[in-house]
PDB file of N, CA and C in Angstrom:
ATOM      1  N   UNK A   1      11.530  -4.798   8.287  1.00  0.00           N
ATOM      2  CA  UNK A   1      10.219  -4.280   7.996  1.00  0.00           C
ATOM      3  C   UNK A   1      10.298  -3.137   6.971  1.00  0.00           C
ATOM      4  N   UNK A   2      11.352  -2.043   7.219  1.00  0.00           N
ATOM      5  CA  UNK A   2      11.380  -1.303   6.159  1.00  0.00           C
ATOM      6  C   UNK A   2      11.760  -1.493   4.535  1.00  0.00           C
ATOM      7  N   UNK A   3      12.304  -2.629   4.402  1.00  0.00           N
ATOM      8  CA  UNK A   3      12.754  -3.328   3.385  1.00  0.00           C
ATOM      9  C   UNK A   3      11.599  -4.073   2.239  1.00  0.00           C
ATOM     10  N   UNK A   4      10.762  -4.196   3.648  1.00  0.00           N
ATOM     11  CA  UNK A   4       9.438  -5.340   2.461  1.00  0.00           C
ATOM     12  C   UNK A   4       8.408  -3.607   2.446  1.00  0.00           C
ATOM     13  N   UNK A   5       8.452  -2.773   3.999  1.00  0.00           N
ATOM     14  CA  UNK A   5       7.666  -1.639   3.134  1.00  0.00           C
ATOM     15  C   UNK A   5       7.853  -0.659   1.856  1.00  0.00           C
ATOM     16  N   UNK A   6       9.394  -0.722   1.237  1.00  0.00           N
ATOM     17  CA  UNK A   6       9.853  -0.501   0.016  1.00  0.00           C
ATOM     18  C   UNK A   6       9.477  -0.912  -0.803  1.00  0.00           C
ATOM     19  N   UNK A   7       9.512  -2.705  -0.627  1.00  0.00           N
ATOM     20  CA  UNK A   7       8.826  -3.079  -1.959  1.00  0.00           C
ATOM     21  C   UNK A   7       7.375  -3.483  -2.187  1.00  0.00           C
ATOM     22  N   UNK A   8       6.547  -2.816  -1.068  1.00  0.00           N
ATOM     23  CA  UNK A   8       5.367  -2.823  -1.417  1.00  0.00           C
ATOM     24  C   UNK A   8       5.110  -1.330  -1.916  1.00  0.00           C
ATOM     25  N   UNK A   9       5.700  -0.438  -1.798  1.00  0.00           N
ATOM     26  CA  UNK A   9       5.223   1.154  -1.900  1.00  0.00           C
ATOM     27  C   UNK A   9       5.798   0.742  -3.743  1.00  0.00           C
ATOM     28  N   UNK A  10       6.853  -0.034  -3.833  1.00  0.00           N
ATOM     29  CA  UNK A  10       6.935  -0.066  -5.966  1.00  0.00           C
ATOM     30  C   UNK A  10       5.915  -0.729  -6.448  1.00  0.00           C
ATOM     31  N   UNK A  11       5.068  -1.234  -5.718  1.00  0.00           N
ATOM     32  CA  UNK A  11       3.834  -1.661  -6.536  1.00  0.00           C
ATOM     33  C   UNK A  11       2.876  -1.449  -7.109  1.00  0.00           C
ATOM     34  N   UNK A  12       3.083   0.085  -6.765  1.00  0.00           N
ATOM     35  CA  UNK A  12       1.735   0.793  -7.195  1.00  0.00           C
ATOM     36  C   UNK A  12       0.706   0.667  -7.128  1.00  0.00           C
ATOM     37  N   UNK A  13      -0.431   0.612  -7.981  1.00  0.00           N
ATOM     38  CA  UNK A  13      -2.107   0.617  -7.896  1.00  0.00           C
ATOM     39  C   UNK A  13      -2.472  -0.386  -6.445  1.00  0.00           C
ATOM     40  N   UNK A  14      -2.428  -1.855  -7.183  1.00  0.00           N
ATOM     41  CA  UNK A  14      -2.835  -2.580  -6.533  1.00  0.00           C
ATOM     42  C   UNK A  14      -2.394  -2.624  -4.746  1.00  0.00           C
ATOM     43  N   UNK A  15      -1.056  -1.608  -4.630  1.00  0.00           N
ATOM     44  CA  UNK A  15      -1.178  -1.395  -3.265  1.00  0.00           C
ATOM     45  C   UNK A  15      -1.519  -0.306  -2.233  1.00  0.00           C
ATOM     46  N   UNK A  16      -1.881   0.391  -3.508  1.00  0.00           N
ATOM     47  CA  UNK A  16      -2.496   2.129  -2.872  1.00  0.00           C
ATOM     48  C   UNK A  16      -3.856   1.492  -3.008  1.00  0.00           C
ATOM     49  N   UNK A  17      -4.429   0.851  -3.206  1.00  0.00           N
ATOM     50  CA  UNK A  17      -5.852   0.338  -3.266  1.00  0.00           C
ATOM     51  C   UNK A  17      -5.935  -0.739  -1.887  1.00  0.00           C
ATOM     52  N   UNK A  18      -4.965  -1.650  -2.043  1.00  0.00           N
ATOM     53  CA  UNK A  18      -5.131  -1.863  -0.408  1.00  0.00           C
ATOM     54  C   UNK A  18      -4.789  -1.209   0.723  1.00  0.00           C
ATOM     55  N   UNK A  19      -4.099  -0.195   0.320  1.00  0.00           N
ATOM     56  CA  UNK A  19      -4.355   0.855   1.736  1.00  0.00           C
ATOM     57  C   UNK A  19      -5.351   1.374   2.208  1.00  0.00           C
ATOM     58  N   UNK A  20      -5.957   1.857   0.746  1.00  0.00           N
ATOM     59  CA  UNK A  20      -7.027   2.637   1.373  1.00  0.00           C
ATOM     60  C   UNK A  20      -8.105   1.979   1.488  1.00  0.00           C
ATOM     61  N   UNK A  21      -8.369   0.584   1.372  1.00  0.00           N
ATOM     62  CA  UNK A  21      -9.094  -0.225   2.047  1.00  0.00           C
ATOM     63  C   UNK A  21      -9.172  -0.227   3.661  1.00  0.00           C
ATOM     64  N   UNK A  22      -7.897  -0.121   3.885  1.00  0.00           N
ATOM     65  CA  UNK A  22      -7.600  -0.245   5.410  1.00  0.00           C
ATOM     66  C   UNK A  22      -8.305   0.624   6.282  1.00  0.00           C
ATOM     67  N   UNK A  23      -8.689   0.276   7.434  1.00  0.00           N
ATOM     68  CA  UNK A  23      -9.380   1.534   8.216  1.00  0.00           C
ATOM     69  C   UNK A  23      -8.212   2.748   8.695  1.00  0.00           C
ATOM     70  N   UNK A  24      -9.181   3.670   9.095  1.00  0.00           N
ATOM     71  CA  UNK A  24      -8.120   4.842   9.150  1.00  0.00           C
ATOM     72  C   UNK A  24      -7.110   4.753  10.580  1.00  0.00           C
ATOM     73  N   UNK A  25      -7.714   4.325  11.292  1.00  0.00           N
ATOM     74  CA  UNK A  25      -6.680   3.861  11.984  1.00  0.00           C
ATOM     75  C   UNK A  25      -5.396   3.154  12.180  1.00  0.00           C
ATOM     76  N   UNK A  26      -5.689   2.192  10.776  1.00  0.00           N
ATOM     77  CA  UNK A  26      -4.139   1.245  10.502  1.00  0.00           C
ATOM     78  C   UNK A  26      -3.445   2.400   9.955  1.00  0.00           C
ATOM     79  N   UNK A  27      -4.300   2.782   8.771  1.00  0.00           N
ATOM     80  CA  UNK A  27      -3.638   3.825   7.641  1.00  0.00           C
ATOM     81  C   UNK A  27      -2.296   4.584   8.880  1.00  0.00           C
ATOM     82  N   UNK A  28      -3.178   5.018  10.072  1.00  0.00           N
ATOM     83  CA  UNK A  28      -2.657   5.839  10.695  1.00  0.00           C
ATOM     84  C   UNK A  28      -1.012   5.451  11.376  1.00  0.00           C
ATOM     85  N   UNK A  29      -1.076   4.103  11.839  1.00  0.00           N
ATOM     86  CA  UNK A  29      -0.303   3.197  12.310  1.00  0.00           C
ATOM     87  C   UNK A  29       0.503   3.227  10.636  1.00  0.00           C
ATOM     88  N   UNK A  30       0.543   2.668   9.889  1.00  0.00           N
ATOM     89  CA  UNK A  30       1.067   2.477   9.167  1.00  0.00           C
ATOM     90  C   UNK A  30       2.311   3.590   8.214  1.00  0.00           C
ATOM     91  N   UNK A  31       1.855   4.717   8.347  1.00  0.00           N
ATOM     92  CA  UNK A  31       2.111   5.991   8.126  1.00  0.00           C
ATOM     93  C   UNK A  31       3.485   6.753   9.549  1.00  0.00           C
ATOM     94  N   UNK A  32       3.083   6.420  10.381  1.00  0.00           N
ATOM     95  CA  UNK A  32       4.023   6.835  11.449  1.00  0.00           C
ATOM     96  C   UNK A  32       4.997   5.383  11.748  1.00  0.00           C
ATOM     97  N   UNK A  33       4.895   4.490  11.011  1.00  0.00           N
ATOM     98  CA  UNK A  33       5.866   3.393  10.824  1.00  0.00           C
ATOM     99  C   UNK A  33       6.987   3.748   9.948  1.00  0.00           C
ATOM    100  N   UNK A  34       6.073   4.006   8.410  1.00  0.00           N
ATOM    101  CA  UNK A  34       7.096   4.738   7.586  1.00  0.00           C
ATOM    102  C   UNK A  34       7.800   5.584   7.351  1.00  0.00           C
ATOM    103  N   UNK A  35       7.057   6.517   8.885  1.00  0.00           N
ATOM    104  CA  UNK A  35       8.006   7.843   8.954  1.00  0.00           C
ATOM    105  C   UNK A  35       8.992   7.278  10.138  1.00  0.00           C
ATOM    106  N   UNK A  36       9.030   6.233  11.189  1.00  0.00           N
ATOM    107  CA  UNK A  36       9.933   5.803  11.441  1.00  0.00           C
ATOM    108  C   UNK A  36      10.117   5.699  12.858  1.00  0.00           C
ATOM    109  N   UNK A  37       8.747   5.700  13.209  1.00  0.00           N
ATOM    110  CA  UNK A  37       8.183   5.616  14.631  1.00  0.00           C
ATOM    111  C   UNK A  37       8.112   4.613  14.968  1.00  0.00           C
ATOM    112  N   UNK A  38       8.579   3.849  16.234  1.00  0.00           N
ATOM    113  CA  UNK A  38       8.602   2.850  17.172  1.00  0.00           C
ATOM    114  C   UNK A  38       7.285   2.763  17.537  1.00  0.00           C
ATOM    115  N   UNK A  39       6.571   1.343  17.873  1.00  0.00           N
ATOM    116  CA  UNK A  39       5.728   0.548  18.231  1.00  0.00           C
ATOM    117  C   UNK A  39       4.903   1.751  19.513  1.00  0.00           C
ATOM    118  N   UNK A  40       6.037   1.726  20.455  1.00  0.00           N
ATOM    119  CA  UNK A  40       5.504   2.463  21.545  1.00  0.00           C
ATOM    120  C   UNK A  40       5.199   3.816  21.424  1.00  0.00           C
ATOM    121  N   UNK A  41       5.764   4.758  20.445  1.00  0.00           N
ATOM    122  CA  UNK A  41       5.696   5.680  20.372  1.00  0.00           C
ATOM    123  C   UNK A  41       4.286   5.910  19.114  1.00  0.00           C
ATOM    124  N   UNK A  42       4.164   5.348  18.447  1.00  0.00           N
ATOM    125  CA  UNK A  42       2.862   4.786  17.739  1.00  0.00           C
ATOM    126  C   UNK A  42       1.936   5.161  18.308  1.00  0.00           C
ATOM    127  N   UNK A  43       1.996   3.562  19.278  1.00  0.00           N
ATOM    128  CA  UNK A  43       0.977   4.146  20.728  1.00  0.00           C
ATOM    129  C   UNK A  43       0.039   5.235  21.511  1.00  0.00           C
ATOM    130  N   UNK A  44       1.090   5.439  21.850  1.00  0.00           N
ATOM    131  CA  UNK A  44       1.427   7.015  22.322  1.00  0.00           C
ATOM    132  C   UNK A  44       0.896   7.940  22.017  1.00  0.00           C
ATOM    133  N   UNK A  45       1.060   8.011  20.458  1.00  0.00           N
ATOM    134  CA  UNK A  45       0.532   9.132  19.635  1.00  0.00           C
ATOM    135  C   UNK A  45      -0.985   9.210  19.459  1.00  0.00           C
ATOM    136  N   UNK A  46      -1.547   8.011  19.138  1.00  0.00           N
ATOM    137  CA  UNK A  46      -2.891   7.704  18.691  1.00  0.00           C
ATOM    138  C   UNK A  46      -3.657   6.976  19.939  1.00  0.00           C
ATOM    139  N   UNK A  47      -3.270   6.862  21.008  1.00  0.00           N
ATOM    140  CA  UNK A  47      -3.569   6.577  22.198  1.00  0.00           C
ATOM    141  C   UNK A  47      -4.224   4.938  22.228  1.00  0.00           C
ATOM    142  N   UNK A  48      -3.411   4.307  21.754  1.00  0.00           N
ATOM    143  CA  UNK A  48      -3.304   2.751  21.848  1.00  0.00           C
ATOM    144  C   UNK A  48      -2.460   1.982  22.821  1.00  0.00           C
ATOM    145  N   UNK A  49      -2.765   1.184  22.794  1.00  0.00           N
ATOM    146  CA  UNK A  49      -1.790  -0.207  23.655  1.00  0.00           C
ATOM    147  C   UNK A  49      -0.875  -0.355  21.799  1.00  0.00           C
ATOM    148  N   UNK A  50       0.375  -0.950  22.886  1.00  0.00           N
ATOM    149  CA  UNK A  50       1.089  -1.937  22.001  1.00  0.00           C
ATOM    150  C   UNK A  50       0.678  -2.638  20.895  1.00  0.00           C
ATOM    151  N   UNK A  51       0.222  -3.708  22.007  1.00  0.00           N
ATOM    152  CA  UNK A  51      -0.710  -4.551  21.076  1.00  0.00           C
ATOM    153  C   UNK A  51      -1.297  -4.247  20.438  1.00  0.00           C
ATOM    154  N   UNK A  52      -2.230  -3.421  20.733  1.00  0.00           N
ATOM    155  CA  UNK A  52      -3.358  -2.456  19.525  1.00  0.00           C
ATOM    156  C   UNK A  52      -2.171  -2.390  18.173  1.00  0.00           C
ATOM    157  N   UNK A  53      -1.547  -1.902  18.417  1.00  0.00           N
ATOM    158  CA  UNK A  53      -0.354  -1.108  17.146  1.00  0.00           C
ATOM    159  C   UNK A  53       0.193  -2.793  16.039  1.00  0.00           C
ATOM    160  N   UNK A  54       0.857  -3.247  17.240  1.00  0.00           N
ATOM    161  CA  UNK A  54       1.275  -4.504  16.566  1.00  0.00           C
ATOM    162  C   UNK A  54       0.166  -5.461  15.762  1.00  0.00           C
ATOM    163  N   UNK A  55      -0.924  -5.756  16.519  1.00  0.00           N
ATOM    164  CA  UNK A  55      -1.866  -6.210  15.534  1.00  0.00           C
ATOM    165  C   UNK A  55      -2.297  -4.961  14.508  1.00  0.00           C
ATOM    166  N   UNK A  56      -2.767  -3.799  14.564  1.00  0.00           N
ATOM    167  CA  UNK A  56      -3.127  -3.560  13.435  1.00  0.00           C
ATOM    168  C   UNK A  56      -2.064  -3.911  12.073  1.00  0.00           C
ATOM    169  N   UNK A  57      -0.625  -3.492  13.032  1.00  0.00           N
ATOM    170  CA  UNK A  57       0.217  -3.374  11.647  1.00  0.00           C
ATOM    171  C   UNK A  57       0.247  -4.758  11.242  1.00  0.00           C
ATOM    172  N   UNK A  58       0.281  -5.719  11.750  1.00  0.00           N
ATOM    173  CA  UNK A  58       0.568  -7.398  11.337  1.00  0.00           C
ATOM    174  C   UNK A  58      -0.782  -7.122  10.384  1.00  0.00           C
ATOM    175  N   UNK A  59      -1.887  -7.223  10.417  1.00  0.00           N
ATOM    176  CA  UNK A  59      -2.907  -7.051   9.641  1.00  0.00           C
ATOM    177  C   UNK A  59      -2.939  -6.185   8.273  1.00  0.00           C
ATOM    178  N   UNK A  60      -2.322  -5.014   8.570  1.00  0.00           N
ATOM    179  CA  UNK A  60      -2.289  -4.388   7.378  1.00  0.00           C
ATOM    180  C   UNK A  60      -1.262  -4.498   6.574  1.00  0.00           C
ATOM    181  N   UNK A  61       0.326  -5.499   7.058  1.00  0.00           N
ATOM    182  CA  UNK A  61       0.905  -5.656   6.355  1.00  0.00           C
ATOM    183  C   UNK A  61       0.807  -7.341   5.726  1.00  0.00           C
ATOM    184  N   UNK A  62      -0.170  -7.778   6.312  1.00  0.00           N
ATOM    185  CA  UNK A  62      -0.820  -9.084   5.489  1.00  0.00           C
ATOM    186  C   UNK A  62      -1.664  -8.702   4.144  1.00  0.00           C
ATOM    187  N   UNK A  63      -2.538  -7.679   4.645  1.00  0.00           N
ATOM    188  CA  UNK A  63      -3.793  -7.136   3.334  1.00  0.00           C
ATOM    189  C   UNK A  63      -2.651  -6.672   2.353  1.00  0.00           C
ATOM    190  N   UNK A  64      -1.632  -5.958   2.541  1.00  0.00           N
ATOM    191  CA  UNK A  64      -0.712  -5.092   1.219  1.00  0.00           C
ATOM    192  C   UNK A  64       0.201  -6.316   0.780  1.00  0.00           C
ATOM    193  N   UNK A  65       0.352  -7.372   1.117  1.00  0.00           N
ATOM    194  CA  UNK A  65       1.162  -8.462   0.890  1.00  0.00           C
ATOM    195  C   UNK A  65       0.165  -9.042  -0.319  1.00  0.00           C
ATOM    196  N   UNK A  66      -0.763  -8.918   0.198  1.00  0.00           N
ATOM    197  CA  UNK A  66      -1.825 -10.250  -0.542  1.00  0.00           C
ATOM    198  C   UNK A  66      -2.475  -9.883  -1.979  1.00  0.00           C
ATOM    199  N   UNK A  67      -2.080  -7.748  -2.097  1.00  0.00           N
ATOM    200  CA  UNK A  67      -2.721  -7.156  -3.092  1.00  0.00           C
ATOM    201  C   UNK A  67      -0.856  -7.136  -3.969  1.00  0.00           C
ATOM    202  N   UNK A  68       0.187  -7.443  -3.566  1.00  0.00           N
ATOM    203  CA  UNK A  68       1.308  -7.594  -4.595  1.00  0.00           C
ATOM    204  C   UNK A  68       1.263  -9.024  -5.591  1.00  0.00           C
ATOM    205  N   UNK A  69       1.127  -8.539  -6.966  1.00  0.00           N
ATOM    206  CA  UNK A  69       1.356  -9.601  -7.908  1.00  0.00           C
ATOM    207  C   UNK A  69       2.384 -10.530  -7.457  1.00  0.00           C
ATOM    208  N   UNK A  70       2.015 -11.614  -7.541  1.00  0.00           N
ATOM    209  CA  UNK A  70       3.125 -13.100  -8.007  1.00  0.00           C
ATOM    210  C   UNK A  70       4.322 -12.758  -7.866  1.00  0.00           C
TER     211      UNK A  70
END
């Protein structure tokens, strides 16, 4: 996971534009991923279920997939 979030952060525009599409809540999830926080501890923080965490992030790392060129 940290590997494809590398090469979406070199993409520049088109993927700082789908972030901040994202609601602030993924943003939020997404952000304590990259700093290197576990699923549960995610959770935890922002007072979610698992699941809550795992779907947002599956979701928001579909939307930043879909805004990287070819």
């Amino acid at each position: 996971m940290r590997r494809a979030i590398r090469h979406i952060v070199k993409i520049g525009k088109p993927y700082q534009e789908a972030f901040a599409a994202l609601d602030p809540i993924s943003q939020q999830v997404m952000e304590l991923a990259w700093d290197g926080l576990l699923n549960d501890r995610i959770a935890l923080r922002l007072g979610l279920s698992v699941t809550e965490v795992e779907t947002r992030m599956a979701d928001a790392l579909v939307a930043l997939h879909r805004a990287t060129p070819p």
